[in-house]
PDB file of N, CA and C in Angstrom:
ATOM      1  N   UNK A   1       0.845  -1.175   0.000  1.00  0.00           N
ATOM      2  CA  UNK A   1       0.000   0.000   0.000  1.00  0.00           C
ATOM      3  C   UNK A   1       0.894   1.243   0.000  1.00  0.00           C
ATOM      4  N   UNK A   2       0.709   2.348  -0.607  1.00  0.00           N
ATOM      5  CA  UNK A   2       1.292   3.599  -1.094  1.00  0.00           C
ATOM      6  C   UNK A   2       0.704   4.416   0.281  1.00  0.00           C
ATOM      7  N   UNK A   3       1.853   4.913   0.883  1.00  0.00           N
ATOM      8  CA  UNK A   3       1.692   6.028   1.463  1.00  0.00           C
ATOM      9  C   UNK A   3       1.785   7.156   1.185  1.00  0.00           C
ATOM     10  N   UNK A   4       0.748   7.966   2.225  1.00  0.00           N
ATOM     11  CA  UNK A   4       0.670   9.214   1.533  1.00  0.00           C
ATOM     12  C   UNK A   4       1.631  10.165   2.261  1.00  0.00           C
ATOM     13  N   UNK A   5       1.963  11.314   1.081  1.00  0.00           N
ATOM     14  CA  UNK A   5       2.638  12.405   1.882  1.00  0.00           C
ATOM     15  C   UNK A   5       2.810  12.993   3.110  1.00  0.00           C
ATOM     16  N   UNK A   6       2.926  13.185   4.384  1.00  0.00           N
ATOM     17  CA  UNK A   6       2.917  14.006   5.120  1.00  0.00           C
ATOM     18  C   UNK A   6       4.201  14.638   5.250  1.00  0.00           C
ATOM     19  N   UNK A   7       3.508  15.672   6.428  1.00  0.00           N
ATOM     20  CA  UNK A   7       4.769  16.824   6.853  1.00  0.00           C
ATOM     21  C   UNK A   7       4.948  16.549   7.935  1.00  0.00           C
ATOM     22  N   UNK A   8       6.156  16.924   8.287  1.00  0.00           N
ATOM     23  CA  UNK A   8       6.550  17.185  10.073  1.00  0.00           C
ATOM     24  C   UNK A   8       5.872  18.031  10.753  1.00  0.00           C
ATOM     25  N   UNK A   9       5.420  18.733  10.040  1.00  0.00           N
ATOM     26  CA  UNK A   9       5.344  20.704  10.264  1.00  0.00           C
ATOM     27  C   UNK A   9       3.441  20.178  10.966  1.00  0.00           C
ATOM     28  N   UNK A  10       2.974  20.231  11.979  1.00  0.00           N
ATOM     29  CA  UNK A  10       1.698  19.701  12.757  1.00  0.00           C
ATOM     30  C   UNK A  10       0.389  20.827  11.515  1.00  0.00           C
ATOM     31  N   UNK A  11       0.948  21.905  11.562  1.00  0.00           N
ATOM     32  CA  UNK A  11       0.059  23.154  10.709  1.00  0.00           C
ATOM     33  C   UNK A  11      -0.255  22.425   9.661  1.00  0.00           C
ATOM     34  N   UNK A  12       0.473  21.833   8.877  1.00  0.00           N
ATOM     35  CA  UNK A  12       0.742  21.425   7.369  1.00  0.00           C
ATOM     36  C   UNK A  12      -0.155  19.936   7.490  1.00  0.00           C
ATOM     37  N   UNK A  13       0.201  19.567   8.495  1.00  0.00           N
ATOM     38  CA  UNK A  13      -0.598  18.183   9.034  1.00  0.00           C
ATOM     39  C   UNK A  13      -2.567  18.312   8.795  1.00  0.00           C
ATOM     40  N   UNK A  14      -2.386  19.472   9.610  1.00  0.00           N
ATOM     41  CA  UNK A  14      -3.967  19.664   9.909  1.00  0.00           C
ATOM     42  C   UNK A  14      -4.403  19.910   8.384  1.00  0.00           C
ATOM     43  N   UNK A  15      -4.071  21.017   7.487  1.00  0.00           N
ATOM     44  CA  UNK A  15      -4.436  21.517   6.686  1.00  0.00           C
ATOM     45  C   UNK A  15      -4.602  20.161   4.875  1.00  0.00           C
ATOM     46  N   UNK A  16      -3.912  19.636   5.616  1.00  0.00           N
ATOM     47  CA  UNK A  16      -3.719  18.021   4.646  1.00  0.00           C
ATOM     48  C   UNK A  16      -4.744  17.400   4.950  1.00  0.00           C
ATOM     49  N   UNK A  17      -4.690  17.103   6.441  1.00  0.00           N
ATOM     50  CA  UNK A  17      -6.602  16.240   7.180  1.00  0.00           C
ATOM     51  C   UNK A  17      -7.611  17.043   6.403  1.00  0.00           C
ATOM     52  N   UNK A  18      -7.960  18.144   6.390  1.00  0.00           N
ATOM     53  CA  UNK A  18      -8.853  18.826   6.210  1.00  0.00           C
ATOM     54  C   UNK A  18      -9.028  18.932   4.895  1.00  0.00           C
ATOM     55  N   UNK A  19      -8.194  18.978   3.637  1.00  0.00           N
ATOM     56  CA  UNK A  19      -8.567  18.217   2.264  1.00  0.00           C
ATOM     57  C   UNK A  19      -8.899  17.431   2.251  1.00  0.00           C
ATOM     58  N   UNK A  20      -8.736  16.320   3.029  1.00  0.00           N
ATOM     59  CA  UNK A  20      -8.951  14.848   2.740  1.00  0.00           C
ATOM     60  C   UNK A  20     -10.776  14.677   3.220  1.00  0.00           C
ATOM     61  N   UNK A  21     -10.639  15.108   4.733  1.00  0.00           N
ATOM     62  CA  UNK A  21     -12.053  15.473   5.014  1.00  0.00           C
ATOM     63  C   UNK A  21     -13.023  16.488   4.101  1.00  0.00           C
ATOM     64  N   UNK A  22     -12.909  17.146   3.235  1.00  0.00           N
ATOM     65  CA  UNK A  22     -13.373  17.776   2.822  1.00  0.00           C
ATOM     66  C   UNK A  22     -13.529  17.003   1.285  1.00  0.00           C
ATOM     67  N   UNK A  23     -12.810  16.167   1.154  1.00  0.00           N
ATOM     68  CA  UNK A  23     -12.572  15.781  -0.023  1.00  0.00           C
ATOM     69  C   UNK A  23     -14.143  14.367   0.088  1.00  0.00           C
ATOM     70  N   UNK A  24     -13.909  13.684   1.334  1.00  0.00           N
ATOM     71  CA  UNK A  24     -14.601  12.925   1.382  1.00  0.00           C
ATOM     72  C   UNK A  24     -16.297  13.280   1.552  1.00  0.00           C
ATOM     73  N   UNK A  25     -16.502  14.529   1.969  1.00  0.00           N
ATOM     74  CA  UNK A  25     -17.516  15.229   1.834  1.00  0.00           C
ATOM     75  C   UNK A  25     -18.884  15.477   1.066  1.00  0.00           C
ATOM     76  N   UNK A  26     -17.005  15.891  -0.335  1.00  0.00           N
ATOM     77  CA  UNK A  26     -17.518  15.968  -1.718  1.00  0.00           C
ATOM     78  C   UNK A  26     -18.328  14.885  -2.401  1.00  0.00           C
ATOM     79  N   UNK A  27     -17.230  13.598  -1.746  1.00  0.00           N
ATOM     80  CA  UNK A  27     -17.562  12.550  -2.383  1.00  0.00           C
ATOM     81  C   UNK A  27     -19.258  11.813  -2.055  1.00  0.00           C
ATOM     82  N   UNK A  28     -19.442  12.313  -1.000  1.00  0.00           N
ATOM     83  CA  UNK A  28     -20.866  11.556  -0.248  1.00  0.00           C
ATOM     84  C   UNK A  28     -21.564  12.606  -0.485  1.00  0.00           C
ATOM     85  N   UNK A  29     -21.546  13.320  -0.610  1.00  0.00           N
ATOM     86  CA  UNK A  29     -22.534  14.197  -1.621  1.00  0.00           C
ATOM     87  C   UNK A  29     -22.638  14.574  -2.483  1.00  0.00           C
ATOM     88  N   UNK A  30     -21.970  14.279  -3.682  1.00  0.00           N
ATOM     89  CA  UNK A  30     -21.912  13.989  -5.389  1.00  0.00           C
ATOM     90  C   UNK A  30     -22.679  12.358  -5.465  1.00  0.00           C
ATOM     91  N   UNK A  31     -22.135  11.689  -4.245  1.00  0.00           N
ATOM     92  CA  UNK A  31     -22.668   9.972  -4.687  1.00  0.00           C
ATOM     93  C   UNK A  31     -23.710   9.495  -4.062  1.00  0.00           C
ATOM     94  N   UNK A  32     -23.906  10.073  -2.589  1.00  0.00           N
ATOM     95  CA  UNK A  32     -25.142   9.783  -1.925  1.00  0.00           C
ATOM     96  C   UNK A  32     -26.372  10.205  -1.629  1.00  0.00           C
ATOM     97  N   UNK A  33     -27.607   9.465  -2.206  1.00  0.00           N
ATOM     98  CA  UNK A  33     -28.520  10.403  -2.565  1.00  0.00           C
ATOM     99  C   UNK A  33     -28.989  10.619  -0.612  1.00  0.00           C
ATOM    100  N   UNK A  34     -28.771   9.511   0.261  1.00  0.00           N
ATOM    101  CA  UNK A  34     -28.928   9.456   1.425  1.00  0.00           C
ATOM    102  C   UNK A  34     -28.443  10.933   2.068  1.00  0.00           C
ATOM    103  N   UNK A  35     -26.843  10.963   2.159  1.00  0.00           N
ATOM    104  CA  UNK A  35     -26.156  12.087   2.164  1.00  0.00           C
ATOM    105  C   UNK A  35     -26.949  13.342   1.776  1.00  0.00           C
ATOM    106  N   UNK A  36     -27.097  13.571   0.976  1.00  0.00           N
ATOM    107  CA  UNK A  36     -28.691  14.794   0.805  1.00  0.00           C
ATOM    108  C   UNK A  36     -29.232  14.581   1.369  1.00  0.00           C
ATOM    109  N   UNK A  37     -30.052  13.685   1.259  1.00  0.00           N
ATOM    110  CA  UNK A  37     -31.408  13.746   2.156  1.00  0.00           C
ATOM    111  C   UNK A  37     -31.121  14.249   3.799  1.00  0.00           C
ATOM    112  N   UNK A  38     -30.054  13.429   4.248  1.00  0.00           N
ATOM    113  CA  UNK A  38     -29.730  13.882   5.883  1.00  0.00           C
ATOM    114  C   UNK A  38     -29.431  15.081   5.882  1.00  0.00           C
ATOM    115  N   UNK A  39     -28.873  15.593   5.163  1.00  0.00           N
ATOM    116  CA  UNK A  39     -27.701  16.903   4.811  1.00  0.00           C
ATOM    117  C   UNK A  39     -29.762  18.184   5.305  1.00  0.00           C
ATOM    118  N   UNK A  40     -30.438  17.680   4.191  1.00  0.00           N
ATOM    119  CA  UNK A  40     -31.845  18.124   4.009  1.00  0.00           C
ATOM    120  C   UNK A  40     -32.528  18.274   5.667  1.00  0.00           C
ATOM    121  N   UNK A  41     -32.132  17.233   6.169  1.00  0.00           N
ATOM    122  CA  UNK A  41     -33.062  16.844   7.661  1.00  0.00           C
ATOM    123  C   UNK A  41     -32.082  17.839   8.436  1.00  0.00           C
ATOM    124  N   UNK A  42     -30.849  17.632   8.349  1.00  0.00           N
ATOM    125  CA  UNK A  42     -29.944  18.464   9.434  1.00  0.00           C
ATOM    126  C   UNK A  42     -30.381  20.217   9.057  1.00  0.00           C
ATOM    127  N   UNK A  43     -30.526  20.745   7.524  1.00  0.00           N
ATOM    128  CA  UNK A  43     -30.752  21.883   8.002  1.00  0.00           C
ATOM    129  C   UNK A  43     -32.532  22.494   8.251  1.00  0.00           C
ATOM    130  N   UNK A  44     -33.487  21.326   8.186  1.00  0.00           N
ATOM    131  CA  UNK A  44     -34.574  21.805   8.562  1.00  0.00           C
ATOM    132  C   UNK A  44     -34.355  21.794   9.651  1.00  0.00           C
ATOM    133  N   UNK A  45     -33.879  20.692  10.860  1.00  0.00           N
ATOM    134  CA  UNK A  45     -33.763  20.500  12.144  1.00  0.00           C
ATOM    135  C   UNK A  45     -33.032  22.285  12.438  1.00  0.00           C
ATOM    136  N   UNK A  46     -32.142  22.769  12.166  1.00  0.00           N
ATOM    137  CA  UNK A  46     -31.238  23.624  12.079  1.00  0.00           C
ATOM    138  C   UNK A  46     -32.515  25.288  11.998  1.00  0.00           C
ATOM    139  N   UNK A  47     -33.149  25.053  10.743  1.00  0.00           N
ATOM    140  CA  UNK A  47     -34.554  26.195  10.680  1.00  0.00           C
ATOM    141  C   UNK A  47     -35.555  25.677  12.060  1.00  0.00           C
ATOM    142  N   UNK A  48     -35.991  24.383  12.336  1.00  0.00           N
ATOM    143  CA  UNK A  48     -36.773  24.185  13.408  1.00  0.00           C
ATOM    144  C   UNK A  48     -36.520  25.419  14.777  1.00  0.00           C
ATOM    145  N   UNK A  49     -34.862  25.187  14.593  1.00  0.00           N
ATOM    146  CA  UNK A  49     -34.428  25.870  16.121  1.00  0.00           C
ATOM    147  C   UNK A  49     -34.481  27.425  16.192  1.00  0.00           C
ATOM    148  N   UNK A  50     -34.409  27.624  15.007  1.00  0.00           N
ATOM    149  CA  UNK A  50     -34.164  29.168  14.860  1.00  0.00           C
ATOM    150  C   UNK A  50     -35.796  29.946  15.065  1.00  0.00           C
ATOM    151  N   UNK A  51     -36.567  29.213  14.444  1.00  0.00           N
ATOM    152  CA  UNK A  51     -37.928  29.075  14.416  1.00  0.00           C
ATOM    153  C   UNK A  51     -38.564  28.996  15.691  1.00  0.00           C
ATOM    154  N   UNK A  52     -38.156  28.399  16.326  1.00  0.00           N
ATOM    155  CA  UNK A  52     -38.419  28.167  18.058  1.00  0.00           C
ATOM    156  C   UNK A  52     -37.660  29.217  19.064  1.00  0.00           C
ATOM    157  N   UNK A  53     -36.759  29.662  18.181  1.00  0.00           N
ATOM    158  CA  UNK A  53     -35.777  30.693  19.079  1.00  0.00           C
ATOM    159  C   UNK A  53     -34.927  29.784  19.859  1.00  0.00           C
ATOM    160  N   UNK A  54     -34.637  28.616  19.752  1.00  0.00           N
ATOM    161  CA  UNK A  54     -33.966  27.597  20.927  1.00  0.00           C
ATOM    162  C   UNK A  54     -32.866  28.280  21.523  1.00  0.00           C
ATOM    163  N   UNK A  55     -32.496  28.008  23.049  1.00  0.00           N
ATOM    164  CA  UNK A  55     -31.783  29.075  23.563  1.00  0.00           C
ATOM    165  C   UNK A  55     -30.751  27.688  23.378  1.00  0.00           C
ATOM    166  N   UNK A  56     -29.286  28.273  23.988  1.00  0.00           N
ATOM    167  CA  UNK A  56     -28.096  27.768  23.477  1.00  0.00           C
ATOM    168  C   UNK A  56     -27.877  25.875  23.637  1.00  0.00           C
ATOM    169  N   UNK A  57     -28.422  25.715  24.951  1.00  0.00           N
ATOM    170  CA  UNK A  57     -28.000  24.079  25.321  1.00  0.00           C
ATOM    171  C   UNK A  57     -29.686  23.041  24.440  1.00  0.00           C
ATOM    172  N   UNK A  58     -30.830  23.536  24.408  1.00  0.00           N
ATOM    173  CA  UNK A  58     -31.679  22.842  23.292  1.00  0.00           C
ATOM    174  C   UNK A  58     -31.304  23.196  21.977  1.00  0.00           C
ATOM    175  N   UNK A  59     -30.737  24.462  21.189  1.00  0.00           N
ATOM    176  CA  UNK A  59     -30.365  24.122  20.082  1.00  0.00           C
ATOM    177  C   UNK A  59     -29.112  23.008  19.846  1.00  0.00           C
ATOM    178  N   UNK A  60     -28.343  23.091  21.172  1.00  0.00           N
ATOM    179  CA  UNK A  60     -26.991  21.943  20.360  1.00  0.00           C
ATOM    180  C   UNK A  60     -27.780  20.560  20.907  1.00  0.00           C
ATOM    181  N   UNK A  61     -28.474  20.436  21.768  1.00  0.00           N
ATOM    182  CA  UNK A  61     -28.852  18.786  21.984  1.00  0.00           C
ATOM    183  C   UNK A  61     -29.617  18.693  21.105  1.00  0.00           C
ATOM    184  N   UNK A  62     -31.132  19.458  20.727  1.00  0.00           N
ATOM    185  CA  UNK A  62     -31.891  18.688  19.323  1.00  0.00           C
ATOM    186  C   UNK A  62     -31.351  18.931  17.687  1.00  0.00           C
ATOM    187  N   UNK A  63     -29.848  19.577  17.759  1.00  0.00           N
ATOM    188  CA  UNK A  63     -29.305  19.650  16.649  1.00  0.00           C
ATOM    189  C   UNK A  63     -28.335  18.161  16.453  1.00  0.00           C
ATOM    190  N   UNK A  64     -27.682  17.738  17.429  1.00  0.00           N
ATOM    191  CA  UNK A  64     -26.670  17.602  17.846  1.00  0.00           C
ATOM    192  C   UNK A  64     -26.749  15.442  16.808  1.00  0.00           C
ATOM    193  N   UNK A  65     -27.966  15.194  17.350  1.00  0.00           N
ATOM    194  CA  UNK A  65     -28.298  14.241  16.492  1.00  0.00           C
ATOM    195  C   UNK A  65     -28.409  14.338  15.071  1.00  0.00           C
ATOM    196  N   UNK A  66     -28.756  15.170  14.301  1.00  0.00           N
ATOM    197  CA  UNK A  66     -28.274  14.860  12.759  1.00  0.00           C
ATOM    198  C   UNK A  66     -27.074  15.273  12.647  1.00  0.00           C
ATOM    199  N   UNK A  67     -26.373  15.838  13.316  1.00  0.00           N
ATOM    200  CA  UNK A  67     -24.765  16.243  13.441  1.00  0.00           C
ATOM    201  C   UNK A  67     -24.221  14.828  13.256  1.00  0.00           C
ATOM    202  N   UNK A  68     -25.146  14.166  14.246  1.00  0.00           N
ATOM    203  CA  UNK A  68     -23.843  12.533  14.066  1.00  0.00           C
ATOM    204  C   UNK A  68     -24.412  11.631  13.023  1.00  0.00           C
ATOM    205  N   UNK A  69     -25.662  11.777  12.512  1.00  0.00           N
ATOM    206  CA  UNK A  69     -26.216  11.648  11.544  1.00  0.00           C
ATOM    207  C   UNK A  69     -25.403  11.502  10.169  1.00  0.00           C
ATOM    208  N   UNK A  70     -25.314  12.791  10.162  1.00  0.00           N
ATOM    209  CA  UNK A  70     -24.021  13.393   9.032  1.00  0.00           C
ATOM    210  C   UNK A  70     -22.956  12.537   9.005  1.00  0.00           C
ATOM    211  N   UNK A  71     -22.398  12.327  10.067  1.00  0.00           N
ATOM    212  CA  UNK A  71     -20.819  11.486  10.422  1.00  0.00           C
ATOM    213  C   UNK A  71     -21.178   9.965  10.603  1.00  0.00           C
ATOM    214  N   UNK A  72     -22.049   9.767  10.943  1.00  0.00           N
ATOM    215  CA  UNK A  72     -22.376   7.765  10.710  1.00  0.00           C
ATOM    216  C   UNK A  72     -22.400   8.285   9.341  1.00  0.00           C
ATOM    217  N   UNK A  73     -23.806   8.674   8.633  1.00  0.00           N
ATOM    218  CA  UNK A  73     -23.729   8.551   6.940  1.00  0.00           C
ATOM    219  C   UNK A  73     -21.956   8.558   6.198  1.00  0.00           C
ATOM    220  N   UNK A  74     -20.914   8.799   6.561  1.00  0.00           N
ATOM    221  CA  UNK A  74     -20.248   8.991   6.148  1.00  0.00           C
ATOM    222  C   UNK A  74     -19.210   8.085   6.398  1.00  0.00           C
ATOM    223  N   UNK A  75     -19.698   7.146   7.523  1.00  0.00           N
ATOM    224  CA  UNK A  75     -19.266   5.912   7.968  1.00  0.00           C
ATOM    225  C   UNK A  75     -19.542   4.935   7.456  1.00  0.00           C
ATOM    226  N   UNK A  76     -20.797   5.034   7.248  1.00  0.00           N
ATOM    227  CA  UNK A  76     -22.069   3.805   6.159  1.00  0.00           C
ATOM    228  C   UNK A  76     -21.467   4.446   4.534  1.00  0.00           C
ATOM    229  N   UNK A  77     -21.034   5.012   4.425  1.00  0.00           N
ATOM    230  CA  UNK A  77     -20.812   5.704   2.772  1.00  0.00           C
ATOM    231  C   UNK A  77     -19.215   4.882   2.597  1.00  0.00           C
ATOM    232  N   UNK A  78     -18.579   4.951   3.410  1.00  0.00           N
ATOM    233  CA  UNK A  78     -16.866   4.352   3.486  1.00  0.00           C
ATOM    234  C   UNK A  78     -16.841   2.835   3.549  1.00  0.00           C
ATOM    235  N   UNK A  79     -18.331   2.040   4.534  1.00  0.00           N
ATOM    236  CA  UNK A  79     -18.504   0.690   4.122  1.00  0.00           C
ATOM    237  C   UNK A  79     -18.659   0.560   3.311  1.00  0.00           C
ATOM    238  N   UNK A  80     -19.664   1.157   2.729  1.00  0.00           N
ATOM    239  CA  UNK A  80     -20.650   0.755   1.660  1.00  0.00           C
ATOM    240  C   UNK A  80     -19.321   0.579   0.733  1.00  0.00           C
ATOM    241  N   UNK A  81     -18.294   1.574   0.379  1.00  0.00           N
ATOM    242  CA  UNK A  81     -17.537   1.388  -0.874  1.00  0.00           C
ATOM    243  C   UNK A  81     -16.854   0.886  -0.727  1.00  0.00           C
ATOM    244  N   UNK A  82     -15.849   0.218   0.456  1.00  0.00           N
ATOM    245  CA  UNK A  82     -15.022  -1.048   0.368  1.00  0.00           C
ATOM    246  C   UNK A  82     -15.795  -2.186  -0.094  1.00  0.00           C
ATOM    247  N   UNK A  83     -17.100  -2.488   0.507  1.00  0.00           N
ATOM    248  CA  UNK A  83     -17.521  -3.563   0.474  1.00  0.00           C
ATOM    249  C   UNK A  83     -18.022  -3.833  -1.459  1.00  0.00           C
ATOM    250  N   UNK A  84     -18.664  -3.013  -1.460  1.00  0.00           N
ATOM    251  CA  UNK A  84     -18.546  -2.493  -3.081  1.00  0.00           C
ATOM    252  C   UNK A  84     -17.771  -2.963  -3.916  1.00  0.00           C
ATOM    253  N   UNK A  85     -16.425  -2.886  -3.454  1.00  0.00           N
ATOM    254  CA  UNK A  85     -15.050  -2.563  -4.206  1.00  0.00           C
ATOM    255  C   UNK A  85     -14.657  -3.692  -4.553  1.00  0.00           C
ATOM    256  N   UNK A  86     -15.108  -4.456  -3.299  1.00  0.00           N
ATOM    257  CA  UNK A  86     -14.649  -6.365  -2.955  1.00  0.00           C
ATOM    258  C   UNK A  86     -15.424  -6.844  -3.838  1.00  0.00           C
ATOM    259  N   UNK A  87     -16.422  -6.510  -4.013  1.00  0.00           N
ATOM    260  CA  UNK A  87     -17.164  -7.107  -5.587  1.00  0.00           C
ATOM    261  C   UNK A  87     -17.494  -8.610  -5.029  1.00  0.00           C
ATOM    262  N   UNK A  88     -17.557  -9.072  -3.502  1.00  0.00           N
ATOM    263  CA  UNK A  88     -18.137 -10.216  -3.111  1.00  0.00           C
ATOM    264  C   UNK A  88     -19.544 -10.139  -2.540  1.00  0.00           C
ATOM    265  N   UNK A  89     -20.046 -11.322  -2.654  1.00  0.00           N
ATOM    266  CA  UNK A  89     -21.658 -11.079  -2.240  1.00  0.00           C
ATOM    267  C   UNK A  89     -21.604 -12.009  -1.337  1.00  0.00           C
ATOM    268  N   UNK A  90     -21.515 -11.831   0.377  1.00  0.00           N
ATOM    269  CA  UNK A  90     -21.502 -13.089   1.628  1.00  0.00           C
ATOM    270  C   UNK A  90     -22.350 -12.468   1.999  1.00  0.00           C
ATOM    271  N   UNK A  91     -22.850 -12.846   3.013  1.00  0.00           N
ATOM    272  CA  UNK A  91     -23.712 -12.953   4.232  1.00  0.00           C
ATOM    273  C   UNK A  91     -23.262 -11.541   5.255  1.00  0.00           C
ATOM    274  N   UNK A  92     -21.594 -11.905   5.777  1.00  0.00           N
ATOM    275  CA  UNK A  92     -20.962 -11.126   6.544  1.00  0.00           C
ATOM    276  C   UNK A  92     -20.992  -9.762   5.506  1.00  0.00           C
ATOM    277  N   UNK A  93     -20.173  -9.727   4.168  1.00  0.00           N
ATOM    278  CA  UNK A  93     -20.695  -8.252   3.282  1.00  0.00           C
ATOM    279  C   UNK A  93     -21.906  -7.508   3.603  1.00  0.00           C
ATOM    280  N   UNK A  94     -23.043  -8.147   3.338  1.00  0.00           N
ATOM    281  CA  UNK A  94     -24.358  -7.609   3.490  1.00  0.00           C
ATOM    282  C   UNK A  94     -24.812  -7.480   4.796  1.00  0.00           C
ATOM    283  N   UNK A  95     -24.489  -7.518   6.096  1.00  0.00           N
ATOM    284  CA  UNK A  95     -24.599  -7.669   6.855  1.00  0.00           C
ATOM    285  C   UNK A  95     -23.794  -5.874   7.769  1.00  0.00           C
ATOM    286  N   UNK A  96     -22.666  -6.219   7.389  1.00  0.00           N
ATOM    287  CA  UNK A  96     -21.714  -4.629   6.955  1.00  0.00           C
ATOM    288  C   UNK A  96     -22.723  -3.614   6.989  1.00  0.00           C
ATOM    289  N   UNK A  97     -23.159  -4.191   5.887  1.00  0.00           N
ATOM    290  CA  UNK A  97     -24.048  -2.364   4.655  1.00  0.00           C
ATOM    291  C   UNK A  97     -25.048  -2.545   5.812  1.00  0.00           C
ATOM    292  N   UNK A  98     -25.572  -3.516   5.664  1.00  0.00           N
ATOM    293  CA  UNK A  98     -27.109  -3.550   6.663  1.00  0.00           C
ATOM    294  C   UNK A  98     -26.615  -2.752   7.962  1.00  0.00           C
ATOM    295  N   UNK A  99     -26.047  -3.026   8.223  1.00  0.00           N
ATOM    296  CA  UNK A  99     -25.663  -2.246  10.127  1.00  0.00           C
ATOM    297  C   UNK A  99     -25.121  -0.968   9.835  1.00  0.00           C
ATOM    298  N   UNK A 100     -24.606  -0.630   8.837  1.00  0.00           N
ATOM    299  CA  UNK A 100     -23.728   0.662   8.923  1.00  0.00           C
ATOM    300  C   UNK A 100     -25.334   1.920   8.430  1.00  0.00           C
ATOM    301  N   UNK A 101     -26.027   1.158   7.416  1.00  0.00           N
ATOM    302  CA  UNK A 101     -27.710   1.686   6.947  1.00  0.00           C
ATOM    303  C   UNK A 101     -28.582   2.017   8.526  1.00  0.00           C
ATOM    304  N   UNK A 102     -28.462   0.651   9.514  1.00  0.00           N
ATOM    305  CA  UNK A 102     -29.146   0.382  11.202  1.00  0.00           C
ATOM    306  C   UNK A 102     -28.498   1.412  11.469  1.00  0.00           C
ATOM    307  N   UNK A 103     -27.248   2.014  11.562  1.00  0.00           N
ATOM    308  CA  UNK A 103     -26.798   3.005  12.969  1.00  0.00           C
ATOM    309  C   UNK A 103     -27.374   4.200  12.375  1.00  0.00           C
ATOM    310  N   UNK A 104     -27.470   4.585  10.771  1.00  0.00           N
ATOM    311  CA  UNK A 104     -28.175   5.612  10.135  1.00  0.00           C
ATOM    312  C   UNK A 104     -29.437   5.993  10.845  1.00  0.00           C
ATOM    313  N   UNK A 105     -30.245   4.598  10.620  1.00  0.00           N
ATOM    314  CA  UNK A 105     -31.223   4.836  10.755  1.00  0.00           C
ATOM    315  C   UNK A 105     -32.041   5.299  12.258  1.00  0.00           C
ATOM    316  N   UNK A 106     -30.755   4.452  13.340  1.00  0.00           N
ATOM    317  CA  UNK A 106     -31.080   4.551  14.427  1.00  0.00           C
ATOM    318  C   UNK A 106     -31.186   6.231  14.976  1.00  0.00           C
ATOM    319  N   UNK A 107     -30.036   6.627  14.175  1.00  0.00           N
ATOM    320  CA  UNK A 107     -29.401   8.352  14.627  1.00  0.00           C
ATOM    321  C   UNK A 107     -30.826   8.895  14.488  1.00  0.00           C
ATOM    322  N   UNK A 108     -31.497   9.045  12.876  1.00  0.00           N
ATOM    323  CA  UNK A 108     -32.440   9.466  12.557  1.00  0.00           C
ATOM    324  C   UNK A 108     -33.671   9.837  13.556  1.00  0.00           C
ATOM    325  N   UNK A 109     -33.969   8.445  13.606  1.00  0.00           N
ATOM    326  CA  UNK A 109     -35.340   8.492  14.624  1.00  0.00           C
ATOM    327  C   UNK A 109     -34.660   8.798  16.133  1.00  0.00           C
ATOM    328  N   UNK A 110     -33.745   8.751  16.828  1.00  0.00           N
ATOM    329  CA  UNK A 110     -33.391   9.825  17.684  1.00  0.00           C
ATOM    330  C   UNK A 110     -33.167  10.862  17.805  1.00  0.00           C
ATOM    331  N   UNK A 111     -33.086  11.549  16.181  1.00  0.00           N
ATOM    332  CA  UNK A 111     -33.148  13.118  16.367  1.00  0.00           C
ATOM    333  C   UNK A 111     -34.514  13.197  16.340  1.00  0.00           C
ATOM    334  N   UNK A 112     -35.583  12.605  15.553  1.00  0.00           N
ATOM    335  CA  UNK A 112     -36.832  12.671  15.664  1.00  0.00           C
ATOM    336  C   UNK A 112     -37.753  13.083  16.318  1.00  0.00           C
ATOM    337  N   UNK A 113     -37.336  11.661  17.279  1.00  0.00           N
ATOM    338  CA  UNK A 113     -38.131  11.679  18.317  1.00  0.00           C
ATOM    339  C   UNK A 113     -37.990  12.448  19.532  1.00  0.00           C
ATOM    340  N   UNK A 114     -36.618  13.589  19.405  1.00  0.00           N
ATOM    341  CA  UNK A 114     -36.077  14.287  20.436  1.00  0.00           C
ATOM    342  C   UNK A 114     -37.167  15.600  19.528  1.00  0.00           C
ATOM    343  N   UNK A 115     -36.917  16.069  18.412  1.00  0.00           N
ATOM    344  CA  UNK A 115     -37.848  17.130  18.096  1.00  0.00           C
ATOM    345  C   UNK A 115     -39.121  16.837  18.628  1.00  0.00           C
ATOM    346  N   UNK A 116     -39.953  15.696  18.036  1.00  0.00           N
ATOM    347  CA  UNK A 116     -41.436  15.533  18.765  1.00  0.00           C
ATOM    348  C   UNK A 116     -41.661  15.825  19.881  1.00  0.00           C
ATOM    349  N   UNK A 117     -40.420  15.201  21.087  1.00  0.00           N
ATOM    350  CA  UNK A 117     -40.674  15.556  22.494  1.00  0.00           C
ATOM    351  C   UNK A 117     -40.711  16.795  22.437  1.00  0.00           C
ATOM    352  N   UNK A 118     -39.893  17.469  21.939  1.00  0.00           N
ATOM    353  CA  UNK A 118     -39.673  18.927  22.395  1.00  0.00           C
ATOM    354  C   UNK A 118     -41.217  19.665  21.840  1.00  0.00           C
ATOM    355  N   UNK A 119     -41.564  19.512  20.482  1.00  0.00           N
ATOM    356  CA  UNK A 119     -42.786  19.809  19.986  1.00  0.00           C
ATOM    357  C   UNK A 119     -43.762  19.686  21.300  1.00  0.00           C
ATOM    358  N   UNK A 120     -44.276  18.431  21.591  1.00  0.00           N
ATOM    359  CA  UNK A 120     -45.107  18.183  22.186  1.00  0.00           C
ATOM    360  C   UNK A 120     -45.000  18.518  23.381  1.00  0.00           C
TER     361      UNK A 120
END
């Protein structure tokens, strides 16, 4: 396996992470129609609060779930394409996608159901 460039220099370090993160970004949202859609939920959740006026500690807790939302999808987006890549069809493969799709889904309906409470 080819390693990649780094620097000594910690500045040069960060600013390298942060292409790469940014790079991968790109990638789950050019390829994932999911990735939208959450991207979609995080900034209505985001208008919900502003809309409510949420004072500082309820806007970051009922935000705070499609925040990780965002970052599983991007976890489930990095399975999904190894497993992809392997071009094998097991049990354990599908099983991967299936759970990495479960923690998605789980995030989801916990930001959900944290708005409803708060609604209601």
């Amino acid at each position: 396996m080819q390693e990649k460039p780094t620097s000594g220099n910690y500045i040069v370090q960060f600013f390298q992470a942060a292409g790469y993160s940014m790079a991968g970004l790109k990638f789950a949202f050019i390829h994932e129609t999911s990735f939208r859609r959450n991207l979609f939920l995080l900034t209505f959740s985001l208008g919900l609060s502003f809309y409510f006026k949420l004072d500082f500690l309820h806007f970051w807790i009922l935000n705070m779930a499609f925040l990780v939302v965002m970052a599983v999808e991007c976890l489930n987006t990095a399975i999904e394409a190894i497993v992809d890549e392997m071009g094998k069809k097991t049990l354990l493969l599908k099983a991967a996608k299936d759970c990495g799709s479960a923690a998605v889904a789980i995030m989801l309906l916990v930001g959900s159901l944290m708005w409803l409470h708060y609604i209601i």
